[in-house]
Protein backbone atom coordinates (compact mmCIF):
# COMPACT_ATOMS: atom_id res chain seq x y z
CA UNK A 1 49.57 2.79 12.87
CA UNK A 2 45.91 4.91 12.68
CA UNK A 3 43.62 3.52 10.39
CA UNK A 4 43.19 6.38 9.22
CA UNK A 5 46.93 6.60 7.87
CA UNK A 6 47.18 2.53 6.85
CA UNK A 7 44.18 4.02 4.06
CA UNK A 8 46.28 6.60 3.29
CA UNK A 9 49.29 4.64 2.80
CA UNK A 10 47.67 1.32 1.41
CA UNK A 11 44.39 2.63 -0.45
CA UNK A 12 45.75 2.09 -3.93
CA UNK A 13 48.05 -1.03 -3.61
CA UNK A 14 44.64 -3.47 -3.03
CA UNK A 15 45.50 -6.66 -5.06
CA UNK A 16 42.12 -7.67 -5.76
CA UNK A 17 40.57 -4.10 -6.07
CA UNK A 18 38.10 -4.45 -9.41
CA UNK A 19 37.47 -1.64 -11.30
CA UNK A 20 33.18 -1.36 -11.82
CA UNK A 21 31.24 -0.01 -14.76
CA UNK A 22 30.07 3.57 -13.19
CA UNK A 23 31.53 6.33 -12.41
CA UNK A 24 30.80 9.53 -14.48
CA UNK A 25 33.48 11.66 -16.11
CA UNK A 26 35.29 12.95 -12.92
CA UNK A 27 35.49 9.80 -10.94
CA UNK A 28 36.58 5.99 -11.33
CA UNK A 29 35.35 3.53 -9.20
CA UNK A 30 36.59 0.03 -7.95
CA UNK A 31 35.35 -2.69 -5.61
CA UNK A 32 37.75 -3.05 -2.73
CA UNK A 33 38.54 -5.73 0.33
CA UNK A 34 39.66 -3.70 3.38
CA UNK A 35 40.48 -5.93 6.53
CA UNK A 36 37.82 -8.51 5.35
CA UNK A 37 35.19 -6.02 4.69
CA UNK A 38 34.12 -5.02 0.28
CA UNK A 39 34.58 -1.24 0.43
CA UNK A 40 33.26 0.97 -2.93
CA UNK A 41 36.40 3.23 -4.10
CA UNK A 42 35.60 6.32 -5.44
CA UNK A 43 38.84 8.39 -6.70
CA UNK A 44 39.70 11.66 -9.18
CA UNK A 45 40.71 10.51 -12.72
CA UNK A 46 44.16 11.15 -13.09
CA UNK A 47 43.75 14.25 -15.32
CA UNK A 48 41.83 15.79 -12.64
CA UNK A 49 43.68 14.80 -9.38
CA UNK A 50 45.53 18.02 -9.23
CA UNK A 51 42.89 20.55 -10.11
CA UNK A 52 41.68 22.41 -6.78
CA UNK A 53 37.95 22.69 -8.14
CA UNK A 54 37.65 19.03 -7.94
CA UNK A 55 39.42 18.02 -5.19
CA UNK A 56 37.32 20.45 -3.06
CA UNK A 57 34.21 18.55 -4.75
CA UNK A 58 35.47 15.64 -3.29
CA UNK A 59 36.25 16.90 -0.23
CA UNK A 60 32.39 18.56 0.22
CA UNK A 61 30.91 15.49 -0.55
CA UNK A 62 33.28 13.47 2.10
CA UNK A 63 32.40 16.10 4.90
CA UNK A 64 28.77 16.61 4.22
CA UNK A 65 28.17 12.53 4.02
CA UNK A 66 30.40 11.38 6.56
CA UNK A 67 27.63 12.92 9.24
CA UNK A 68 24.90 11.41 8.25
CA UNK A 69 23.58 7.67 9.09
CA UNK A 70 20.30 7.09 7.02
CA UNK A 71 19.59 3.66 6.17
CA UNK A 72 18.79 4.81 2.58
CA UNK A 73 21.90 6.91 2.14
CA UNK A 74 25.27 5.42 1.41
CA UNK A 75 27.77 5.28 4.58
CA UNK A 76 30.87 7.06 4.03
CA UNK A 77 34.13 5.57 6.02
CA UNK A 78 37.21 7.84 5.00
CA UNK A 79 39.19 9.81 2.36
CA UNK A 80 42.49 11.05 0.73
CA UNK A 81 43.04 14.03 -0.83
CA UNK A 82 41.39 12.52 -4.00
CA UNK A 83 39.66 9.77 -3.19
CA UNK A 84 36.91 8.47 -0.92
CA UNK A 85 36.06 5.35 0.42
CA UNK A 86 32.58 3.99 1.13
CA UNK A 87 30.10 1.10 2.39
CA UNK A 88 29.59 -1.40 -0.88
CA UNK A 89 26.47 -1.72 -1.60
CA UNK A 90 25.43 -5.19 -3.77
CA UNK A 91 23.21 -3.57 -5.29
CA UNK A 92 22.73 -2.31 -9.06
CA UNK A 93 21.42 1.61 -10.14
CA UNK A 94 18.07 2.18 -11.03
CA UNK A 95 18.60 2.72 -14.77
CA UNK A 96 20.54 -0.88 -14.70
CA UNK A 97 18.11 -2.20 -12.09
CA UNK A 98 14.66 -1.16 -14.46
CA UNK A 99 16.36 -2.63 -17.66
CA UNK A 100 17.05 -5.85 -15.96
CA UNK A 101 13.52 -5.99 -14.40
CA UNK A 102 11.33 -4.66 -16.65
CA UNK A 103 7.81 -5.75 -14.63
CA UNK A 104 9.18 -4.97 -11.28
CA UNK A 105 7.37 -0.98 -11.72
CA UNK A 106 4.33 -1.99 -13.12
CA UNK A 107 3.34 -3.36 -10.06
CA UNK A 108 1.76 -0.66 -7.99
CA UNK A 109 2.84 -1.62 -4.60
CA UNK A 110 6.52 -1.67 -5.71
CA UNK A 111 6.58 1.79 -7.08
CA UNK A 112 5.07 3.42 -4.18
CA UNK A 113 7.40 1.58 -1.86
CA UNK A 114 10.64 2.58 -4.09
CA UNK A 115 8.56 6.47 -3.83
CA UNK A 116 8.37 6.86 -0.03
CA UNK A 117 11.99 5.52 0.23
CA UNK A 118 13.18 7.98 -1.87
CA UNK A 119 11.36 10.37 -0.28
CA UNK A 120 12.38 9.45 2.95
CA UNK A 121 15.92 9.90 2.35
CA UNK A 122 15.82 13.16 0.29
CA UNK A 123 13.54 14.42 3.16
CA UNK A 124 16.07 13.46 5.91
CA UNK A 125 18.94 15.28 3.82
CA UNK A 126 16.40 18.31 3.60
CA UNK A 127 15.90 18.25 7.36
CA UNK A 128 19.51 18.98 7.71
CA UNK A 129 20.22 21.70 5.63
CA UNK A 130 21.57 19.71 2.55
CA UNK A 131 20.32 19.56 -0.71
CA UNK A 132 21.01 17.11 -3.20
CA UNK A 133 21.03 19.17 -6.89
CA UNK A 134 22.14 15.63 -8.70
CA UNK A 135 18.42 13.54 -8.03
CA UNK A 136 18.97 10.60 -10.88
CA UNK A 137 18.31 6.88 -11.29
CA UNK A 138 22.47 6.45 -11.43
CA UNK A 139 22.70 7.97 -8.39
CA UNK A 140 19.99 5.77 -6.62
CA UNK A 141 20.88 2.15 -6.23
CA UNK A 142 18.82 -0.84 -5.50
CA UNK A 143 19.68 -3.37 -3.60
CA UNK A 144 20.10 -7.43 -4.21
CA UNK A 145 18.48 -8.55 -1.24
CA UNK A 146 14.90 -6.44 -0.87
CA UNK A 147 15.34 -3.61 -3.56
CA UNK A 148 16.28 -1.16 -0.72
CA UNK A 149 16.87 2.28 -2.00
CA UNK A 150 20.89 3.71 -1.42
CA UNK A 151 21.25 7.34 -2.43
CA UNK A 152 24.86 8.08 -3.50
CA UNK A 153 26.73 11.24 -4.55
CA UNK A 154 26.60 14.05 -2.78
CA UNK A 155 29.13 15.78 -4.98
CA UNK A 156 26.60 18.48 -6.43
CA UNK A 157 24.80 19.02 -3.12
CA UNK A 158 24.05 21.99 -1.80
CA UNK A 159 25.05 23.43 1.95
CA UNK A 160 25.23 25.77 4.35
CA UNK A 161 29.23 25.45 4.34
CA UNK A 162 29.70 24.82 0.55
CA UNK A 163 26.74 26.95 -0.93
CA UNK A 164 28.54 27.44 -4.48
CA UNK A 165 27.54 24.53 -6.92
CA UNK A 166 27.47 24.59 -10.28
CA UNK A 167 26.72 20.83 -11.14
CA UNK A 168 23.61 19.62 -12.70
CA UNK A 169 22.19 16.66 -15.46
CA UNK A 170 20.28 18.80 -17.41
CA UNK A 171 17.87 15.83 -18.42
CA UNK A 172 16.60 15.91 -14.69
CA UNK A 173 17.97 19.40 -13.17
CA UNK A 174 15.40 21.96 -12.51
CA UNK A 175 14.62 25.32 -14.74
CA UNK A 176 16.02 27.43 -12.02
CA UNK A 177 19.45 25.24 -11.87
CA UNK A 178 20.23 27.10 -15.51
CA UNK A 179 19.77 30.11 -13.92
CA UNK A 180 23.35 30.69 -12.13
CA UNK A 181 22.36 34.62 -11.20
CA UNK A 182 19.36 33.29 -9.72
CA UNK A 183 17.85 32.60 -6.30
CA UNK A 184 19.44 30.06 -4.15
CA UNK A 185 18.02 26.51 -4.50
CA UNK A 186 15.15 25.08 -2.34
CA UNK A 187 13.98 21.63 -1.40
CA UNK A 188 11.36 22.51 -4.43
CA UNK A 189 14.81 21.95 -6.86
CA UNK A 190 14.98 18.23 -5.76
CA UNK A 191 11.57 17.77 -6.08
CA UNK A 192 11.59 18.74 -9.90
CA UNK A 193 14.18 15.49 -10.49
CA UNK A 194 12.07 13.27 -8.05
CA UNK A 195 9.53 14.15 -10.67
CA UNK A 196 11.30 13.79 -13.77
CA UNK A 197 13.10 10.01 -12.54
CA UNK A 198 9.15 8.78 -11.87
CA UNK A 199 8.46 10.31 -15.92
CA UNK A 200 10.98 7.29 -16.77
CA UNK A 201 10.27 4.55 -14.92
CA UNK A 202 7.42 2.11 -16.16
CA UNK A 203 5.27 3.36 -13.07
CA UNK A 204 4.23 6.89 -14.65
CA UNK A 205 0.45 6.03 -15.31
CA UNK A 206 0.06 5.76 -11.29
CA UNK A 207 1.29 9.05 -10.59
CA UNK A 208 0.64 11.73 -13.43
CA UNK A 209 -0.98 13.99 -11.45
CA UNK A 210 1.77 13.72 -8.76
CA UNK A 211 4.48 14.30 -11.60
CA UNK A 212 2.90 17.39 -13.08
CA UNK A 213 2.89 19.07 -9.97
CA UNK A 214 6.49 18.17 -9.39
CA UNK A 215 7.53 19.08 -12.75
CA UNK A 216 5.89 22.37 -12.80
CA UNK A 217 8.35 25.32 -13.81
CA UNK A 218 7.22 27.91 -11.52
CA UNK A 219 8.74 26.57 -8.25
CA UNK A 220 5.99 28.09 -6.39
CA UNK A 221 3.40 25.71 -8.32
CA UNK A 222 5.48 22.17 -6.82
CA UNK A 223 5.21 20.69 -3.55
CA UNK A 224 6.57 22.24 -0.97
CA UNK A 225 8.49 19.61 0.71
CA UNK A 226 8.96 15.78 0.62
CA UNK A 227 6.32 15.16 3.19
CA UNK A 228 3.76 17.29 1.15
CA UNK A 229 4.36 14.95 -1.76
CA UNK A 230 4.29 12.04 0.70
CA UNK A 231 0.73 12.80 1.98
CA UNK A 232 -0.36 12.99 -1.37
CA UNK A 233 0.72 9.98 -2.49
CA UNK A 234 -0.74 8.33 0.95
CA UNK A 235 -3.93 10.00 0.17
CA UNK A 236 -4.16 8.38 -3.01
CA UNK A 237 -3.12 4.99 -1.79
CA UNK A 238 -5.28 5.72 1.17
CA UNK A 239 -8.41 6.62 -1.00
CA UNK A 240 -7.72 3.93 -3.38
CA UNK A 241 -8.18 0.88 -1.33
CA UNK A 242 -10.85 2.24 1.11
CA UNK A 243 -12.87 2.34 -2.24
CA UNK A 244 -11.44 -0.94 -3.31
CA UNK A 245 -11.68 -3.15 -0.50
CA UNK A 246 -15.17 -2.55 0.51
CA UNK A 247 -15.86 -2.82 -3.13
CA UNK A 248 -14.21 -6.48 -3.34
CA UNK A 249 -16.05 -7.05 0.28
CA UNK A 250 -19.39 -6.11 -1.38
CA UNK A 251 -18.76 -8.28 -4.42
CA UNK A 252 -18.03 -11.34 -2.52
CA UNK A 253 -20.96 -10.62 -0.96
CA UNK A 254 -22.95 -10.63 -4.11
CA UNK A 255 -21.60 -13.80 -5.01
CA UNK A 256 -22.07 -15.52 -1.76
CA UNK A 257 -26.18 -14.64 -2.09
CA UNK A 258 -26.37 -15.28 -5.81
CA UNK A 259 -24.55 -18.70 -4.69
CA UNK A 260 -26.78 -19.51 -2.01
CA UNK A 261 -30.13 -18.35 -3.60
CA UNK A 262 -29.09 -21.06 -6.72
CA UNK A 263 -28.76 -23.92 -4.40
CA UNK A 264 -31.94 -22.85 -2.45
CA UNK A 265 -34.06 -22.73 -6.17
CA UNK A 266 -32.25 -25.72 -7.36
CA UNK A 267 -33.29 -27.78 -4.01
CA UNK A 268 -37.29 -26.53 -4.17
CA UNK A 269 -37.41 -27.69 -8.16
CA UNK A 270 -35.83 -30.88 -7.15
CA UNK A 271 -38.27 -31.36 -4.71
CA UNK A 272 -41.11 -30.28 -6.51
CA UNK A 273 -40.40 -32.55 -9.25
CA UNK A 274 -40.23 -35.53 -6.83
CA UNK A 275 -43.42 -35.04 -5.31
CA UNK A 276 -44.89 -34.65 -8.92
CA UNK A 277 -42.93 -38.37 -9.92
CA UNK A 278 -44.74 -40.10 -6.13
CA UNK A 279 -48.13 -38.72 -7.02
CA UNK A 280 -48.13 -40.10 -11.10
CA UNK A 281 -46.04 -43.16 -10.18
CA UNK A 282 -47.34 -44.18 -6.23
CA UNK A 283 -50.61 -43.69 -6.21
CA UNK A 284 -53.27 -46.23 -7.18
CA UNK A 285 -55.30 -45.00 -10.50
CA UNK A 286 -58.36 -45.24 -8.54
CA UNK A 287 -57.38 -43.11 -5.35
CA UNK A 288 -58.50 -39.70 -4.80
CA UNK A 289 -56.94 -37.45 -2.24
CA UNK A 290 -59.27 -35.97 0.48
CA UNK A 291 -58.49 -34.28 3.77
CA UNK A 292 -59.46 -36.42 7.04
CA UNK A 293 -62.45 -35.09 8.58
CA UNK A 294 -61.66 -36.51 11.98
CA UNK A 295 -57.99 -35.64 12.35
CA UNK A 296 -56.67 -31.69 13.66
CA UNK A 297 -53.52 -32.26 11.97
CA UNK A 298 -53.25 -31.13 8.03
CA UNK A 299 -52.10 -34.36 7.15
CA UNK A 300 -53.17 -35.21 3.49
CA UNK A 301 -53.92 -39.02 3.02
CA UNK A 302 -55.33 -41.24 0.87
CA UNK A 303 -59.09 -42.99 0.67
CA UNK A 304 -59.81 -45.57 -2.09
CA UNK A 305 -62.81 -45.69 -4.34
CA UNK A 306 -62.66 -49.63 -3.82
CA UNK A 307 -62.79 -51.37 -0.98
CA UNK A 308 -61.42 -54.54 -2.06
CA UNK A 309 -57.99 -52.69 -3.14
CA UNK A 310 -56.00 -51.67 0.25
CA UNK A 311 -54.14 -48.51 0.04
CA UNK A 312 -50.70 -48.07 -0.21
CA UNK A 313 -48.27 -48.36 3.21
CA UNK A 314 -45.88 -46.08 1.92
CA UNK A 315 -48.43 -43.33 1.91
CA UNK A 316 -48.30 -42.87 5.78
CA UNK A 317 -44.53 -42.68 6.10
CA UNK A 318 -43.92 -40.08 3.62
CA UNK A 319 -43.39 -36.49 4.87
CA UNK A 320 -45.99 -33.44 4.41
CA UNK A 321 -45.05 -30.73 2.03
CA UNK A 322 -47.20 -28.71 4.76
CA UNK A 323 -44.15 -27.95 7.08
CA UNK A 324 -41.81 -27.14 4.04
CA UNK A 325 -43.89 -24.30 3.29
CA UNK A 326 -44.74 -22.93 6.81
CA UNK A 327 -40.85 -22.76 6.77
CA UNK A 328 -40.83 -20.62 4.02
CA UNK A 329 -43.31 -18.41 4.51
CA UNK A 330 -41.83 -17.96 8.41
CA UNK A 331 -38.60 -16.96 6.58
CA UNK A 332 -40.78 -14.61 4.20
CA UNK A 333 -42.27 -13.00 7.10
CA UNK A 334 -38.95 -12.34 8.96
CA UNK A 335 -36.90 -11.21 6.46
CA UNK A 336 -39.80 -8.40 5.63
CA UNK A 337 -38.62 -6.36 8.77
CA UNK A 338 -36.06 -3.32 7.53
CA UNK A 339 -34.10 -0.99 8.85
CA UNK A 340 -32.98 2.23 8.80
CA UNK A 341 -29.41 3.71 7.03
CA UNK A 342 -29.44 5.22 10.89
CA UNK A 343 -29.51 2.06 12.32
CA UNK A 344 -27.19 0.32 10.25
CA UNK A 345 -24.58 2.77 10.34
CA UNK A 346 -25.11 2.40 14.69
CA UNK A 347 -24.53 -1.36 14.22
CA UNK A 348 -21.63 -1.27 12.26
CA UNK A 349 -20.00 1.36 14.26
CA UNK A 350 -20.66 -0.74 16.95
CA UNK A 351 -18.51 -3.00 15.59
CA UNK A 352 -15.75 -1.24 13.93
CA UNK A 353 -14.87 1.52 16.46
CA UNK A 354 -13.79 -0.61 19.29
CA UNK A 355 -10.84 -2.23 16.65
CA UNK A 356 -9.85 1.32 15.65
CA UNK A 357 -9.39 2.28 19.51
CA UNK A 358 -8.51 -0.94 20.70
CA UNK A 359 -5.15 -0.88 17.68
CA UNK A 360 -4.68 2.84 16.36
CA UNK A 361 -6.52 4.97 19.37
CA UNK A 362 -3.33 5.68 20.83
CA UNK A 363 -1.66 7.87 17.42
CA UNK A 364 -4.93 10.43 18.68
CA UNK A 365 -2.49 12.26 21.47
CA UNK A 366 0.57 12.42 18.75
CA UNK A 367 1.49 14.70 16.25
CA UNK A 368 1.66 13.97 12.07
CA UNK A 369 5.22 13.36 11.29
CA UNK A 370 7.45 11.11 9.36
CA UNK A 371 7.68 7.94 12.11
CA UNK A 372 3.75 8.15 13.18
CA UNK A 373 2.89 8.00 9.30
CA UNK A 374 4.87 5.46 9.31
CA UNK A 375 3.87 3.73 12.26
CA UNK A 376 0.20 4.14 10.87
CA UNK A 377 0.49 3.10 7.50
CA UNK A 378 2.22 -0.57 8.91
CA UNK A 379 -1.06 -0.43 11.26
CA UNK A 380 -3.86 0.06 8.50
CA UNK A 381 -3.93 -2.70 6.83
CA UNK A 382 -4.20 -5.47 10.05
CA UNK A 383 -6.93 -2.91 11.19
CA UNK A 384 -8.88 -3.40 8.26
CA UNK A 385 -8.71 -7.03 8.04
CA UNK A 386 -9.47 -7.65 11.44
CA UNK A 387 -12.79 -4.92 10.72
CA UNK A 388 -13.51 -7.01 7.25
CA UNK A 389 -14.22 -10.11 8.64
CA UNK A 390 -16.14 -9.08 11.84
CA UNK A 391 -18.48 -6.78 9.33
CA UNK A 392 -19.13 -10.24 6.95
CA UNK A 393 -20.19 -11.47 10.39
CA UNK A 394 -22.62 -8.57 11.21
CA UNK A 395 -23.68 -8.65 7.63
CA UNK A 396 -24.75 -12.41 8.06
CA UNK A 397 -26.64 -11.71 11.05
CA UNK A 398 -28.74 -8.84 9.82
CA UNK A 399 -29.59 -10.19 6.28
CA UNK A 400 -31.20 -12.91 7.80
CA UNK A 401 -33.30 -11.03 9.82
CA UNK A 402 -33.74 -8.09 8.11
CA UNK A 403 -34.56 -6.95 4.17
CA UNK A 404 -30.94 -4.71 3.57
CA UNK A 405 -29.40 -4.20 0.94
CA UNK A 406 -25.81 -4.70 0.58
CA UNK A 407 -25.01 -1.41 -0.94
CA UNK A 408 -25.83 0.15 1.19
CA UNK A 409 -24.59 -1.77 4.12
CA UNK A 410 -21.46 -1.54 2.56
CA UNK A 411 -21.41 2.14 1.86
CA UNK A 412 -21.87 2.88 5.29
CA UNK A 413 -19.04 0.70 6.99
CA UNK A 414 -17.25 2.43 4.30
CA UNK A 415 -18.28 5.92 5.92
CA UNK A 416 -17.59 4.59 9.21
CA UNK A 417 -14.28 3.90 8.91
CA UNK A 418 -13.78 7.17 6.67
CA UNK A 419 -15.00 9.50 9.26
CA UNK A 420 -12.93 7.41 12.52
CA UNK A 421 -9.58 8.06 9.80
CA UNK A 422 -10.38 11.67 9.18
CA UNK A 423 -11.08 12.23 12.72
CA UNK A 424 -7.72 10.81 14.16
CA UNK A 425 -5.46 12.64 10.95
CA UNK A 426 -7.01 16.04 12.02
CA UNK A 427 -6.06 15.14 15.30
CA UNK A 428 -2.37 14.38 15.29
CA UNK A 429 -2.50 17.81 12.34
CA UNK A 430 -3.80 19.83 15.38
CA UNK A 431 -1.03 18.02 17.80
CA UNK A 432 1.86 18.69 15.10
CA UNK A 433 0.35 22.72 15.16
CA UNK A 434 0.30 22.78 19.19
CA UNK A 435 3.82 21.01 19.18
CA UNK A 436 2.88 18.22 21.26
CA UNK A 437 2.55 14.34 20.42
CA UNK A 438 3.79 11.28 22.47
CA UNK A 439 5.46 9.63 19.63
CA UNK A 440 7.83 12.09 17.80
């Protein structure tokens, strides 16, 4: 017997099958064990099961998923005539999933990682002629393990082979979704509910400029496409922590000098106040100091008035204060040499541009796409911690030979590494134009 025909036959005798808390008003849905394996059930309700409209729903949504394998988009396995079967997913929907962690959005880095999944997968259904018409947080689920985006139901979507829809949420479907005499929809339509789900999550202060664009009526005034809206939100990430980390960078900085300029004060008034304690306490009250007249060495020692009281020992082995400030004044005159914002910027580029070649030289021959942002984005941050400490080290060096300041040090690694990033972006834009690149 096919396996295709033991589903047929079997689908709806499961024992254990568990009926789960979603499903909207067409569908119910139930957790079911198929040769070992958890299967999701998704079938007609029973008033429904013999209406054409919906078993052709079904049967769109079957047909346009079962093509597709996107780790972010539910797998589908088989069907009946009113029922599909799917991958389970332990997972919970993003409505349940922000209720039951309430912090998880208001941490930056998790909101932009949920936002370029999403985007990912809505772009990858865009790619191949499918739109998705029913973008909401029930239809996105989260997973257990990771938070890994699944999008699920494709029942709305829009095709090439099933262009008639007339499904929508109207608390996340675009204007032009109303319309049903109107134009035929765009990628701009999904972009609209991308917009409206990030309005209410807890994450909407990072991204208001991002939504308002999205959520713009005019479809002409959104972004164009998911990977418009994904450089912008790179480009805000991107801008936001090539001000911030140099900005930590210089602040440590700061610290490390106030730190070290403490200690250094604290250590000359300690010894100041000890040579003040030998002079009142160690020396006779009828010693004067004079300089010897027969020595070359600046030496200061000690001559008494009376012969007949000997001078103290412990005179001769105590240190000059002479050395202690030819020390200081050396470091005084060193430290007076400066440099110019030219010569700086040389140094540190010096420094930095062999790391950029040496780890992301090689994206320069390939065009701007989906993997090579990718493939970038995992390579930015090692390349900037690898730069960050061997800039501390060039900072060290020069600071104690010459008068910088760390400003402005600072704001010119920071240009550095701005101009070798805008250089190699350009790049792989003018590769994507010419249709080349290594790495598509």
């Amino acid at each position: 017997m096919s396996f295709s025909s033991s589903f047929s036959d079997h689908q709806f005798s499961f024992p254990d099958a568990e009926p789960l808390p979603i499903g909207g008003s067409t569908c119910d849905c139930f957790r079911v064990r198929l040769y070992g394996k958890l299967h999701f059930l998704k079938r007609l309700k029973e008033e429904l099961r013999d209406d054409p409209r919906y078993r052709v729903a079904l049967q769109k949504e079957f047909e346009t998923g079962y093509q597709f394998e996107h780790p972010h988009l539910v797998r589908f396995v088989s069907m009946t005539d009113d029922a599909i079967l799917m991958d389970y997913v332990d997972g919970e929907t993003l409505d349940v999933f922000t209720k039951n962690h309430p912090d998880y959005f208001t941490h930056r880095d998790n909101a932009d990682r949920f936002l370029r999944q999403l985007l990912d997968v809505v772009g990858y259904l865009h790619e191949h002629q499918v739109i998705h018409l029913d973008l909401k947080p029930s239809n996105i689920l989260l997973t257990r393990i990771g938070h890994e985006v699944k999008l699920i139901d494709l029942g709305f979507c829009y095709t090439d082979a099933y262009p008639d829809t007339t499904g929508r949420t109207d608390k996340y479907a675009a204007p032009e979704q109303f319309d049903m005499y109107g134009e035929k929809p765009t990628p701009r339509t999904d972009i609209y509910a991308i917009g409206k789900i990030l309005q209410v999550l807890p994450c909407e202060r990072f991204y208001r400029d991002i939504i308002q664009k999205c959520t713009a009526q005019n479809p002409d005034n959104r972004f164009s496409s998911t990977s418009e809206l994904a450089r912008q939100l790179h480009s805000r990430s991107f801008t936001f922590r090539r001000i911030l980390i140099p900005a930590l960078l210089l602040l440590a900085v700061i610290l490390c000098v106030i730190f070290i300029r403490t200690c250094t004060t604290q250590d000359k008034v300690q010894q100041h106040i000890s040579k003040e304690v030998v002079s009142k306490d160690t020396l006779p009250a009828d010693t004067v100091l004079s300089s010897s007249t027969t020595s070359s060495s600046q030496t200061v020692s000690a001559t008494t008035v009376s012969p007949s009281e000997p001078s103290d020992p412990s005179l001769q082995s105590r240190p000059s204060s002479v050395p202690v400030a030819a020390e200081t004044a050396s470091r005084t005159v060193t430290r007076t040499k400066t440099m110019t914002t030219g010569e700086i910027k040389q140094r540190i580029s010096s420094v930095v541009e062999p790391i950029f070649q040496r780890m992301m030289g090689h994206l320069r021959d390939s065009a701007w796409n989906n993997h090579t942002e990718k493939l970038y984005n995992n390579l930015y941050l090692p390349y900037l911690n690898q730069c960050g400490d061997k800039v501390r080290v060039l900072w060290n060096q020069l600071s104690r030979e010459y008068e910088i300041d760390e400003r402005t040090f600072y704001h010119q690694y920071s240009d550095v590494n701005n101009n070798l990033q805008d250089k190699l972006y350009y790049q792989m834009k003018q590769n994507t134009k010419k249709g080349g690149g290594g790495l598509n």
